[in-house]
C-alpha atoms as a PDB file:
ATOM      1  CA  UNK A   1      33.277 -23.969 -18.000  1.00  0.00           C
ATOM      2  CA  UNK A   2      33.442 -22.413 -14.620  1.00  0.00           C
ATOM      3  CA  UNK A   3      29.887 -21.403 -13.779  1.00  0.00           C
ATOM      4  CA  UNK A   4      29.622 -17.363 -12.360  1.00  0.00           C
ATOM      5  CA  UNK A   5      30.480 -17.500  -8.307  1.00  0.00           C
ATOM      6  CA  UNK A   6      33.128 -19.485  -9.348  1.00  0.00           C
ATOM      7  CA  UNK A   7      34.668 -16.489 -11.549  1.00  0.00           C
ATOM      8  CA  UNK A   8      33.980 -13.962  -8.955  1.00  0.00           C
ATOM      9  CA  UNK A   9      35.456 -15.595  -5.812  1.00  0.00           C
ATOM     10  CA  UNK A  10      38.298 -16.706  -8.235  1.00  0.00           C
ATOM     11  CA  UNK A  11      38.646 -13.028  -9.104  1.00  0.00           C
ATOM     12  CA  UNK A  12      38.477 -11.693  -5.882  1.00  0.00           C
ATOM     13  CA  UNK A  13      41.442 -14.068  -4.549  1.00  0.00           C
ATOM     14  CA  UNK A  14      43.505 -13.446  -7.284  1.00  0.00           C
ATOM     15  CA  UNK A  15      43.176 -10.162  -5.742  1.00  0.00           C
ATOM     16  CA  UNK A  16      44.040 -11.328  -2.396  1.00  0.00           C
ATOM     17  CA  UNK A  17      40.754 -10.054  -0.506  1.00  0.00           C
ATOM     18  CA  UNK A  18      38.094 -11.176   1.584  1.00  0.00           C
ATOM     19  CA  UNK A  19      34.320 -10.424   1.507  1.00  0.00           C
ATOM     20  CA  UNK A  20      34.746  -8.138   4.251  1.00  0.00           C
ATOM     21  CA  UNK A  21      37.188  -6.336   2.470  1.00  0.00           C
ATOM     22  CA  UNK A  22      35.071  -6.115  -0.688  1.00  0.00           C
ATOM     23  CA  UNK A  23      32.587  -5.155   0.903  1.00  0.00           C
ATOM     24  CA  UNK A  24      33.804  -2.216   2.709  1.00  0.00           C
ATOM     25  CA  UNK A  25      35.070  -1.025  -0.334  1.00  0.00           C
ATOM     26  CA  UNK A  26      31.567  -1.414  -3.019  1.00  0.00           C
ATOM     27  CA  UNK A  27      28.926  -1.233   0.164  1.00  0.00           C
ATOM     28  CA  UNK A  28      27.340  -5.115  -0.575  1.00  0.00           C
ATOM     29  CA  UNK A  29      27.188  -6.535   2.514  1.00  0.00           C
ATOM     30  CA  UNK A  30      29.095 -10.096   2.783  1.00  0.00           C
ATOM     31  CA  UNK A  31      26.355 -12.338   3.153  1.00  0.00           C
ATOM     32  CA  UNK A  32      25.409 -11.252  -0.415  1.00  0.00           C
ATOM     33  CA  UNK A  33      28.384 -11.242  -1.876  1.00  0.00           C
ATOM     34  CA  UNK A  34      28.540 -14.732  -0.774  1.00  0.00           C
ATOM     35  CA  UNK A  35      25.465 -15.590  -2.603  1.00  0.00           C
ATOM     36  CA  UNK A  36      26.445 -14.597  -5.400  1.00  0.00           C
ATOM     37  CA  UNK A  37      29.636 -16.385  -5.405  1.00  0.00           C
ATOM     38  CA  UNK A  38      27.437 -19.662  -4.354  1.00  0.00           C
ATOM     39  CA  UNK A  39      25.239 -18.701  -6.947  1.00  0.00           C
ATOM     40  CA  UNK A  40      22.383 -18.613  -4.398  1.00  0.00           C
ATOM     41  CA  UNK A  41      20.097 -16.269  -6.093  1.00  0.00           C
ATOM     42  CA  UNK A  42      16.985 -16.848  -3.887  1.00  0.00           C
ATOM     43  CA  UNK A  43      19.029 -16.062  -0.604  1.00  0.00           C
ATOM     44  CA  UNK A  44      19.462 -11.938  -2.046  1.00  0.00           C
ATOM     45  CA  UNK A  45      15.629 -11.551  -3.495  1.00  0.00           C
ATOM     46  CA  UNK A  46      14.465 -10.452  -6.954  1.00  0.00           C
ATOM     47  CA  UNK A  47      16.098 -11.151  -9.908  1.00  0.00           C
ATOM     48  CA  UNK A  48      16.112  -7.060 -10.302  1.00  0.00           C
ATOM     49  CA  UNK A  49      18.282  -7.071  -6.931  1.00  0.00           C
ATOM     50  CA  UNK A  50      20.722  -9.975  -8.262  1.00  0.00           C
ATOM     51  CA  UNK A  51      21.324  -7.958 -11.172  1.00  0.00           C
ATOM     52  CA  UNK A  52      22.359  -4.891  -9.573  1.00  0.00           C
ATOM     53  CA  UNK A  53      24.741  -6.633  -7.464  1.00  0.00           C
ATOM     54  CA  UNK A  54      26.361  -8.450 -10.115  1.00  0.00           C
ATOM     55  CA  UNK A  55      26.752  -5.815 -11.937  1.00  0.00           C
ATOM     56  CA  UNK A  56      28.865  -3.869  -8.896  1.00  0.00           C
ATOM     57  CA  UNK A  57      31.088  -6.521  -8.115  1.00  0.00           C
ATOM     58  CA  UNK A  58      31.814  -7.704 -11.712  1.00  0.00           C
ATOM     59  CA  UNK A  59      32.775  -3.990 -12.277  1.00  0.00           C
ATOM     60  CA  UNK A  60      34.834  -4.037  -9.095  1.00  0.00           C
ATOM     61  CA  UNK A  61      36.709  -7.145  -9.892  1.00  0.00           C
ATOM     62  CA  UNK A  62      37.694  -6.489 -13.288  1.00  0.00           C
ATOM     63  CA  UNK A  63      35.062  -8.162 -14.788  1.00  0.00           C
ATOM     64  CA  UNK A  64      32.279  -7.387 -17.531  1.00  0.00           C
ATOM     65  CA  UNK A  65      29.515  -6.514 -15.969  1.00  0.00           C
ATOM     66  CA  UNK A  66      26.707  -6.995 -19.135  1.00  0.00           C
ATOM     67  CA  UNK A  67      28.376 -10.391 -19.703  1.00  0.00           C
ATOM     68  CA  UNK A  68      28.371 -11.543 -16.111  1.00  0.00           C
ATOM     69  CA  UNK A  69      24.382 -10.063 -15.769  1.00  0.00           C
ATOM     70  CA  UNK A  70      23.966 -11.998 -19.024  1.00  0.00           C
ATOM     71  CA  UNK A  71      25.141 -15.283 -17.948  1.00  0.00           C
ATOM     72  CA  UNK A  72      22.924 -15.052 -14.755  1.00  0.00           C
ATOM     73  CA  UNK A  73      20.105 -14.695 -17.298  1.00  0.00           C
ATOM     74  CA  UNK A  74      21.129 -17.669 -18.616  1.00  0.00           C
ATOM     75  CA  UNK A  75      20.662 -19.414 -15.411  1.00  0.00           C
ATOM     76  CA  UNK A  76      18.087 -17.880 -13.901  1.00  0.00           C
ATOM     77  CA  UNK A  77      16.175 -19.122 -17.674  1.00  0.00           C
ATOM     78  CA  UNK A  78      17.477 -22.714 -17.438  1.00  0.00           C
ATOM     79  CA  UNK A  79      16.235 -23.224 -13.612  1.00  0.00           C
ATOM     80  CA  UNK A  80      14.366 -21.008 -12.286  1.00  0.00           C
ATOM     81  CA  UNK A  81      11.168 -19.777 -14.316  1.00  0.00           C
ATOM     82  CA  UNK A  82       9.126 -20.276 -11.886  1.00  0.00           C
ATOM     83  CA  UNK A  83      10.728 -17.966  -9.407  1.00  0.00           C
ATOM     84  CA  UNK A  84      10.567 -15.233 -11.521  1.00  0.00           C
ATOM     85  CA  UNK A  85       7.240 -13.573 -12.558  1.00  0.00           C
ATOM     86  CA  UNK A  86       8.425 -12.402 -15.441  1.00  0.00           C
ATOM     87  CA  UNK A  87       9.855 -15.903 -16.584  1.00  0.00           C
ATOM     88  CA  UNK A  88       6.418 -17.409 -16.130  1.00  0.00           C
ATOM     89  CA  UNK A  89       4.786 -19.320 -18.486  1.00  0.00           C
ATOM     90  CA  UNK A  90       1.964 -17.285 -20.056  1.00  0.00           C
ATOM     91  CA  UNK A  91      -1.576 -18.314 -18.595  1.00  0.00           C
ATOM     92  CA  UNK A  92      -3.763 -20.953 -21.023  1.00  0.00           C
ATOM     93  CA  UNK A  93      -5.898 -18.924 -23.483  1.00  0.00           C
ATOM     94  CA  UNK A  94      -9.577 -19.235 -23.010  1.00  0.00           C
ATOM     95  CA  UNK A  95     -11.936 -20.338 -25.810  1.00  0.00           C
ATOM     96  CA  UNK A  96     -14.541 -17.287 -26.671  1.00  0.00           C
ATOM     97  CA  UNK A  97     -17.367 -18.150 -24.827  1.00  0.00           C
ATOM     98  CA  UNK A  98     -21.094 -18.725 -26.102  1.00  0.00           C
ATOM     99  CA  UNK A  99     -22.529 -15.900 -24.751  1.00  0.00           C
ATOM    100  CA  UNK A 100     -19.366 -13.770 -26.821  1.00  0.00           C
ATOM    101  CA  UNK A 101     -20.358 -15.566 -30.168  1.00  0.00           C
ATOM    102  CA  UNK A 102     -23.964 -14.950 -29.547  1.00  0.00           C
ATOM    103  CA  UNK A 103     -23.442 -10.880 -28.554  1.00  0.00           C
ATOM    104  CA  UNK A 104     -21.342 -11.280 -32.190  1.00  0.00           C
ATOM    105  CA  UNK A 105     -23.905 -12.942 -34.675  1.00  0.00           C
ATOM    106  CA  UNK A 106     -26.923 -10.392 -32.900  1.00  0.00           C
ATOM    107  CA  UNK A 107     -24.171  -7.455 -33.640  1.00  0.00           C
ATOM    108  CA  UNK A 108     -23.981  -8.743 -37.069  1.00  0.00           C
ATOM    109  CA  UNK A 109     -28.018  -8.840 -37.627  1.00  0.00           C
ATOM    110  CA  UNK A 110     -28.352  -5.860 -36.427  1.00  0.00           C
ATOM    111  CA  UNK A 111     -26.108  -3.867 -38.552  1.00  0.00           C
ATOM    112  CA  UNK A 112     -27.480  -5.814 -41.438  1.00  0.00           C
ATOM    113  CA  UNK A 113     -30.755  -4.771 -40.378  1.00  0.00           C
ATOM    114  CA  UNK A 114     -29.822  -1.148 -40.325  1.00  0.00           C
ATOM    115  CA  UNK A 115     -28.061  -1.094 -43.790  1.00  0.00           C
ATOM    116  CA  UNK A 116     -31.551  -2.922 -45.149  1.00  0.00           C
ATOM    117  CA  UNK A 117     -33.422  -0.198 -43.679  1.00  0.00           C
ATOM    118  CA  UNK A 118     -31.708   2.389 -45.210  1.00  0.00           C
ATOM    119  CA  UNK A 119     -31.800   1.028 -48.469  1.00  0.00           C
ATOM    120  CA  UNK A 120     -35.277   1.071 -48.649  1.00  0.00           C
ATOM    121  CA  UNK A 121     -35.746   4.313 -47.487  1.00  0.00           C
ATOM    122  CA  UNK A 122     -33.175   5.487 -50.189  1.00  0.00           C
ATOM    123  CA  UNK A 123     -35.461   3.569 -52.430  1.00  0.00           C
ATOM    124  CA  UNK A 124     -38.751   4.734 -51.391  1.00  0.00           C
ATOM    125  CA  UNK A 125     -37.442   8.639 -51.129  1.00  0.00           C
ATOM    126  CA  UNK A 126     -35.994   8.263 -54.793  1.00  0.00           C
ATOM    127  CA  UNK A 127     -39.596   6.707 -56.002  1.00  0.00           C
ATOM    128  CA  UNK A 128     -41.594   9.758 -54.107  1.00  0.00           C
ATOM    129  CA  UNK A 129     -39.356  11.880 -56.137  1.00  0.00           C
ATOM    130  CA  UNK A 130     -39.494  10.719 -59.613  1.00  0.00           C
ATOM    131  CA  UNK A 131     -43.668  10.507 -58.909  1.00  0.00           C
ATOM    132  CA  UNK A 132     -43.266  14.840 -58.024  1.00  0.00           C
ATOM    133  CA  UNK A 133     -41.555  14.930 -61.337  1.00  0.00           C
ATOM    134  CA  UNK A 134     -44.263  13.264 -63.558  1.00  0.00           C
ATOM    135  CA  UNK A 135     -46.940  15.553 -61.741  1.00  0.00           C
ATOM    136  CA  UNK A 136     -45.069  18.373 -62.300  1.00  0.00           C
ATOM    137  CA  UNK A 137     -44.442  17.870 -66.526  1.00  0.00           C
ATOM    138  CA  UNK A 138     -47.408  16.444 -67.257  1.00  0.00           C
ATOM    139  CA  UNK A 139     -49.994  18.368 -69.809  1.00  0.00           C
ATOM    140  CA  UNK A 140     -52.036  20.836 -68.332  1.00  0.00           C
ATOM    141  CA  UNK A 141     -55.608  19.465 -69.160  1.00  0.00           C
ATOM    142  CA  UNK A 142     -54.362  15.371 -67.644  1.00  0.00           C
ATOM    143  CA  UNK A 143     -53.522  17.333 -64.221  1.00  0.00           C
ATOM    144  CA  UNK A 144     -56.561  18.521 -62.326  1.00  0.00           C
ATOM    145  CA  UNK A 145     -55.501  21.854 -59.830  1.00  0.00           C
ATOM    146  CA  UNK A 146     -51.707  20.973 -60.220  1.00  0.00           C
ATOM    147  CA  UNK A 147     -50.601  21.991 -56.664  1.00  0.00           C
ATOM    148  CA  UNK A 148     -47.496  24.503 -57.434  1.00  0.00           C
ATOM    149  CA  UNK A 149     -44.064  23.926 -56.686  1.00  0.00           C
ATOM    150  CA  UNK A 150     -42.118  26.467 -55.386  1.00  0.00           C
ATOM    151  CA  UNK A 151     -37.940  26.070 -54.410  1.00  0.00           C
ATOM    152  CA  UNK A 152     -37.562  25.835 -50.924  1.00  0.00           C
ATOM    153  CA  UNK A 153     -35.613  29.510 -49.637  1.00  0.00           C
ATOM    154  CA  UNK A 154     -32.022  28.914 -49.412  1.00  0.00           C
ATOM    155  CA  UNK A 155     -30.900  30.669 -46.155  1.00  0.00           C
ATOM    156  CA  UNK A 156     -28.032  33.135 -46.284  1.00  0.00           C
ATOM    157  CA  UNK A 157     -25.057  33.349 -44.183  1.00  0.00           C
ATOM    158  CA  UNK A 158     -24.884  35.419 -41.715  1.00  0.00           C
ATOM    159  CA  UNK A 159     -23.436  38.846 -42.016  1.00  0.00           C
ATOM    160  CA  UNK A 160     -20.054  39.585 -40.675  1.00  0.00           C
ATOM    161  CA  UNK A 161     -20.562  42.235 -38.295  1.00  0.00           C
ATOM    162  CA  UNK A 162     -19.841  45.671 -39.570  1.00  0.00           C
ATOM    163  CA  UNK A 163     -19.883  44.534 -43.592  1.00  0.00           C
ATOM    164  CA  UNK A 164     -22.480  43.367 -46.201  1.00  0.00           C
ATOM    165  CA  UNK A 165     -20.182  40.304 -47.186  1.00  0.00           C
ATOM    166  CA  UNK A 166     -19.972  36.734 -45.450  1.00  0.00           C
ATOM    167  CA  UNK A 167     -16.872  36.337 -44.288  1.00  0.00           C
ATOM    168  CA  UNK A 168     -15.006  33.081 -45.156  1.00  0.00           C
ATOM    169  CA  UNK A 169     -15.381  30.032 -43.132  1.00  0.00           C
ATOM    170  CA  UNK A 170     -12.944  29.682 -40.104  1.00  0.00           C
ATOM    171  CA  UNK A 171     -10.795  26.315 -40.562  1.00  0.00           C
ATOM    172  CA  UNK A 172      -9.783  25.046 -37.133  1.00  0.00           C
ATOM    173  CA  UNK A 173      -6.569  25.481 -35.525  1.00  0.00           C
ATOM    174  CA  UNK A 174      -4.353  22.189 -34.832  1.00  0.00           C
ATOM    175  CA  UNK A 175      -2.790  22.237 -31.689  1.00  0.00           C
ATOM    176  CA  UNK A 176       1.348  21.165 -32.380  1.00  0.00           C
ATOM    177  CA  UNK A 177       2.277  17.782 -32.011  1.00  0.00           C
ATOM    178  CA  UNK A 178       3.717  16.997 -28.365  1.00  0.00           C
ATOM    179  CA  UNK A 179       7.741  16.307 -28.553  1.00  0.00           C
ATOM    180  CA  UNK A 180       8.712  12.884 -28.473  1.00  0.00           C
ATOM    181  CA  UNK A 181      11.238  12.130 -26.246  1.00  0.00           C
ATOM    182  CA  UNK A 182      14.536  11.502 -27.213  1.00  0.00           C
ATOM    183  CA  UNK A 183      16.260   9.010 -25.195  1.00  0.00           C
ATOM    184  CA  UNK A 184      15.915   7.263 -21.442  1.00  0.00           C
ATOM    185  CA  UNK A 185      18.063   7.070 -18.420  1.00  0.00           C
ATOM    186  CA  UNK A 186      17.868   3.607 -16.371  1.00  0.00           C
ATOM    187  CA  UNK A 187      18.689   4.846 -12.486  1.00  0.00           C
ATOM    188  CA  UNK A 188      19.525   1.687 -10.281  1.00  0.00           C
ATOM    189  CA  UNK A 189      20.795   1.915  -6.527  1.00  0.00           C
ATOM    190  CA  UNK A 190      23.540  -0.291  -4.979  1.00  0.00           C
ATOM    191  CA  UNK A 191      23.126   1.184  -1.976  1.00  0.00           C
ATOM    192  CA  UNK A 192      20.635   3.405   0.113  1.00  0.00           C
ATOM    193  CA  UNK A 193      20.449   7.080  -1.168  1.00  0.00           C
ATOM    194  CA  UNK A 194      18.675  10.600  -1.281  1.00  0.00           C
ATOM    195  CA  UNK A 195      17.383  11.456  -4.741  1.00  0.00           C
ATOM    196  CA  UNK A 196      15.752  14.736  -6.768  1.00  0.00           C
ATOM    197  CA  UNK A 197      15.663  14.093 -10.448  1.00  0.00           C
ATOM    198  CA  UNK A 198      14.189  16.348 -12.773  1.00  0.00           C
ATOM    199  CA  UNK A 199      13.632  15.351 -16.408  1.00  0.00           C
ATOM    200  CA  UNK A 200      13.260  18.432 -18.859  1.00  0.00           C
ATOM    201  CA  UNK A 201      12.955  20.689 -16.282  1.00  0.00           C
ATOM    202  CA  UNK A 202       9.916  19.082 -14.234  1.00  0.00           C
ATOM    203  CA  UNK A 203      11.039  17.508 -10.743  1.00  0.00           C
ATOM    204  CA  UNK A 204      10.226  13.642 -11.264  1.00  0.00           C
ATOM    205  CA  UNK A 205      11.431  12.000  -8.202  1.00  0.00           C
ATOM    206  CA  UNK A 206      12.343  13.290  -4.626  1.00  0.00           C
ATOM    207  CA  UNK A 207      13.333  11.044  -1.461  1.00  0.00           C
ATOM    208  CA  UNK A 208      15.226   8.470   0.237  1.00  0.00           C
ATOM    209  CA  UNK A 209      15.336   5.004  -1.567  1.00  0.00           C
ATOM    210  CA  UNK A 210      16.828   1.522  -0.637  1.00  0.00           C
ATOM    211  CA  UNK A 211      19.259  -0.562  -2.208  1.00  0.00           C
ATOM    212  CA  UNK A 212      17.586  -2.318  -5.205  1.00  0.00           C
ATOM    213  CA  UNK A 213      15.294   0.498  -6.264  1.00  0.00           C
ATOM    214  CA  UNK A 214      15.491   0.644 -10.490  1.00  0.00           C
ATOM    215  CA  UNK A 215      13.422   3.740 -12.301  1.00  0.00           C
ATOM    216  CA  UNK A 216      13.595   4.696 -15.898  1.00  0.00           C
ATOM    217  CA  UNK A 217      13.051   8.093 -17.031  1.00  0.00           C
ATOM    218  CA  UNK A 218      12.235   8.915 -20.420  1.00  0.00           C
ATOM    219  CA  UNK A 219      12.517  12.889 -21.805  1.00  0.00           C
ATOM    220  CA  UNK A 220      13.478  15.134 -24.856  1.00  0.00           C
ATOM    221  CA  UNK A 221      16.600  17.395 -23.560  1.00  0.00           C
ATOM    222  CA  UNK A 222      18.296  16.438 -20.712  1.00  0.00           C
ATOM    223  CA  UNK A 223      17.477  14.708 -17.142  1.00  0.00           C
ATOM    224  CA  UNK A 224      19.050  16.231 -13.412  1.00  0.00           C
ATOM    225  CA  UNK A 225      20.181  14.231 -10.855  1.00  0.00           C
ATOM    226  CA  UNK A 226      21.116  14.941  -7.226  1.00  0.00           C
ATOM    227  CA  UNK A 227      22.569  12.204  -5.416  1.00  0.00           C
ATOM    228  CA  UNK A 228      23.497  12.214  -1.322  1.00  0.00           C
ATOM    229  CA  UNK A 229      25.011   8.993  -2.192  1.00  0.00           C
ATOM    230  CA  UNK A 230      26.483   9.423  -5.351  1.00  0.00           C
ATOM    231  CA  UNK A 231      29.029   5.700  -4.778  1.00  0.00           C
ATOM    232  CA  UNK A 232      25.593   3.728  -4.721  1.00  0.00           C
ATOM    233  CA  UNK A 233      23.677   5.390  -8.160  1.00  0.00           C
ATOM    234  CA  UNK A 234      24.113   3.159 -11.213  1.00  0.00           C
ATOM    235  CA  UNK A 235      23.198   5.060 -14.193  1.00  0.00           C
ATOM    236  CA  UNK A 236      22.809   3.829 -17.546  1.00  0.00           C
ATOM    237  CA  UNK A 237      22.108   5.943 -20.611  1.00  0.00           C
ATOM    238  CA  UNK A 238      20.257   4.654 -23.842  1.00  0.00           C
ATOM    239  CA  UNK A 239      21.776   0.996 -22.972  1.00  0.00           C
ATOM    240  CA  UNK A 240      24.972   2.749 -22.651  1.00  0.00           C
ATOM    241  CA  UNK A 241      26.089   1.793 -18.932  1.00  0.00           C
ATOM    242  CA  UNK A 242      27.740   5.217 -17.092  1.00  0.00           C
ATOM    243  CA  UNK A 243      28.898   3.826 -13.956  1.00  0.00           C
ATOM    244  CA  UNK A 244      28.061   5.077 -10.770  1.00  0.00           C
ATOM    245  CA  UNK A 245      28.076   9.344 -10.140  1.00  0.00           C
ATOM    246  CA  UNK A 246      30.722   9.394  -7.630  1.00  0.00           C
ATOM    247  CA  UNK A 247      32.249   8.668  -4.668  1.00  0.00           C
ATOM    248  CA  UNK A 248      30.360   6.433  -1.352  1.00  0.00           C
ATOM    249  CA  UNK A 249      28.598   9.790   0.472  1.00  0.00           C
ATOM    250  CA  UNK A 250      29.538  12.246  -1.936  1.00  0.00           C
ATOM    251  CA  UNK A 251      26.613  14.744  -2.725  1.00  0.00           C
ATOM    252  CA  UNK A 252      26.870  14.724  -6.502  1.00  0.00           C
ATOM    253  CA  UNK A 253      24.703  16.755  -9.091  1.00  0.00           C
ATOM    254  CA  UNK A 254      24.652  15.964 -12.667  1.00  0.00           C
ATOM    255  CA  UNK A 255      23.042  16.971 -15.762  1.00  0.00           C
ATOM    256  CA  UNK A 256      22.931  14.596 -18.744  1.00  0.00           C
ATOM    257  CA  UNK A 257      21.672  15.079 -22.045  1.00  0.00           C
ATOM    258  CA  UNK A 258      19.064  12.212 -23.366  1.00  0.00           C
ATOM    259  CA  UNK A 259      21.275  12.647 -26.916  1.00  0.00           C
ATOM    260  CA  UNK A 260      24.660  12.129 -24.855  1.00  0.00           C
ATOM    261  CA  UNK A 261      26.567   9.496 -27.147  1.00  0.00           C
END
């Protein structure tokens, strides 16, 4: 099976152009495009980058893009893990430590310690009260000046102002839930561009970005997008891929919905 560069720069002669004609046209400069058809992925820089550019010529030439940037997984996975952070193996757990175990048995102690205690003062409190009991039903001449017990004064509620009533008690008020948001917008630049992008309303982004930048923005109605170089923004809604907003240099403004289908 032909292996991806091959596909592309048999694609791109089929069509009867050169890298300097492709490139004119999607704004990759050559020397990438010819890394990607010599599948030299560490010659363009992170995988993130390699994507994005894969993505533009596969579209360009015909080709589909998610299987092209899926195949590129594929080889990025069988030989280079170690290039990319993400593809790293995960770091060697660490055993707990003794000092850990030991801060864990004293924890241990000392709530059982606490729970003891409070047993026997439940004990010792219900003992003291069965004893105030006996002294207080006993026969009058086995009792010698019987101290008496009198009910401790229950205290009233306060008043409410202006009546002779208490008012009922005031339950708390629960603040709504916050709206969860409803869908997310990957942004990905192919080339260098000017940007405002305002998610629900509230400007998110603002500036000039390079080739290769990626954001993700996440919201409940609808994001806003101003582009001064609406050929080089990617967008791609919910997983659904959009395409780029316009034309190389166009200023472009869009509004998309985070429902869109």
């Amino acid at each position: 099976m032909a292996g991806l560069g091959d596909e592309f720069r048999a694609a791109r002669e089929a069509r009867h152009l050169s890298l300097s004609d492709v490139s004119e046209q999607i704004h990759i400069r050559s020397v990438y495009l010819q890394s990607l058809e010599d599948e030299d992925w560490k010659a363009i820089a992170a995988p993130v980058y390699v994507r994005g550019f894969i993505r533009t010529y596969a579209r360009f030439l015909g080709l589909d893009p998610e299987h092209a940037v899926a195949r590129f997984n594929i080889t990025l996975g069988d030989g280079h893990k170690g290039s990319d952070p993400v593809l790293a193996a995960p770091a060697r757990r660490r055993r707990p430590s003794f000092a850990l175990w030991a801060a864990v048995v004293i924890a241990v102690l000392l709530v059982g310690f606490v729970g003891y205690s409070y047993f026997e003062f439940q004990e010792t409190d219900r003992s003291s009260a069965v004893s105030i009991v006996d002294a207080t039903s006993a026969p009058a001449g086995e009792a010698s000046n019987p101290a008496p017990v009198t009910a401790a004064p229950v205290a009233e509620a306060p008043a409410a102002a202006g009546s002779g009533s208490v008012g009922p008690a005031t339950s708390p008020t629960l603040s709504p839930a916050p709206k969860r948001s409803s869908g997310t917008l990957e942004l990905h630049l192919t080339e260098s561009s000017w940007l405002l992008v305002k998610v629900d309303g509230n400007k998110m982004l603002e500036g000039t970005f390079p080739a290769g930048t990626t954001r993700d923005f996440a919201g409940a109605k609808d994001v806003t997008i101003r582009a001064g170089n609406a050929g080089g923004v990617d967008l791609r809604l919910n997983g659904k891929e959009l395409g780029l907003m316009g034309n190389p240099g166009a200023v472009v403004d869009r509004t998309i919905p985070f429902a869109e289908e």
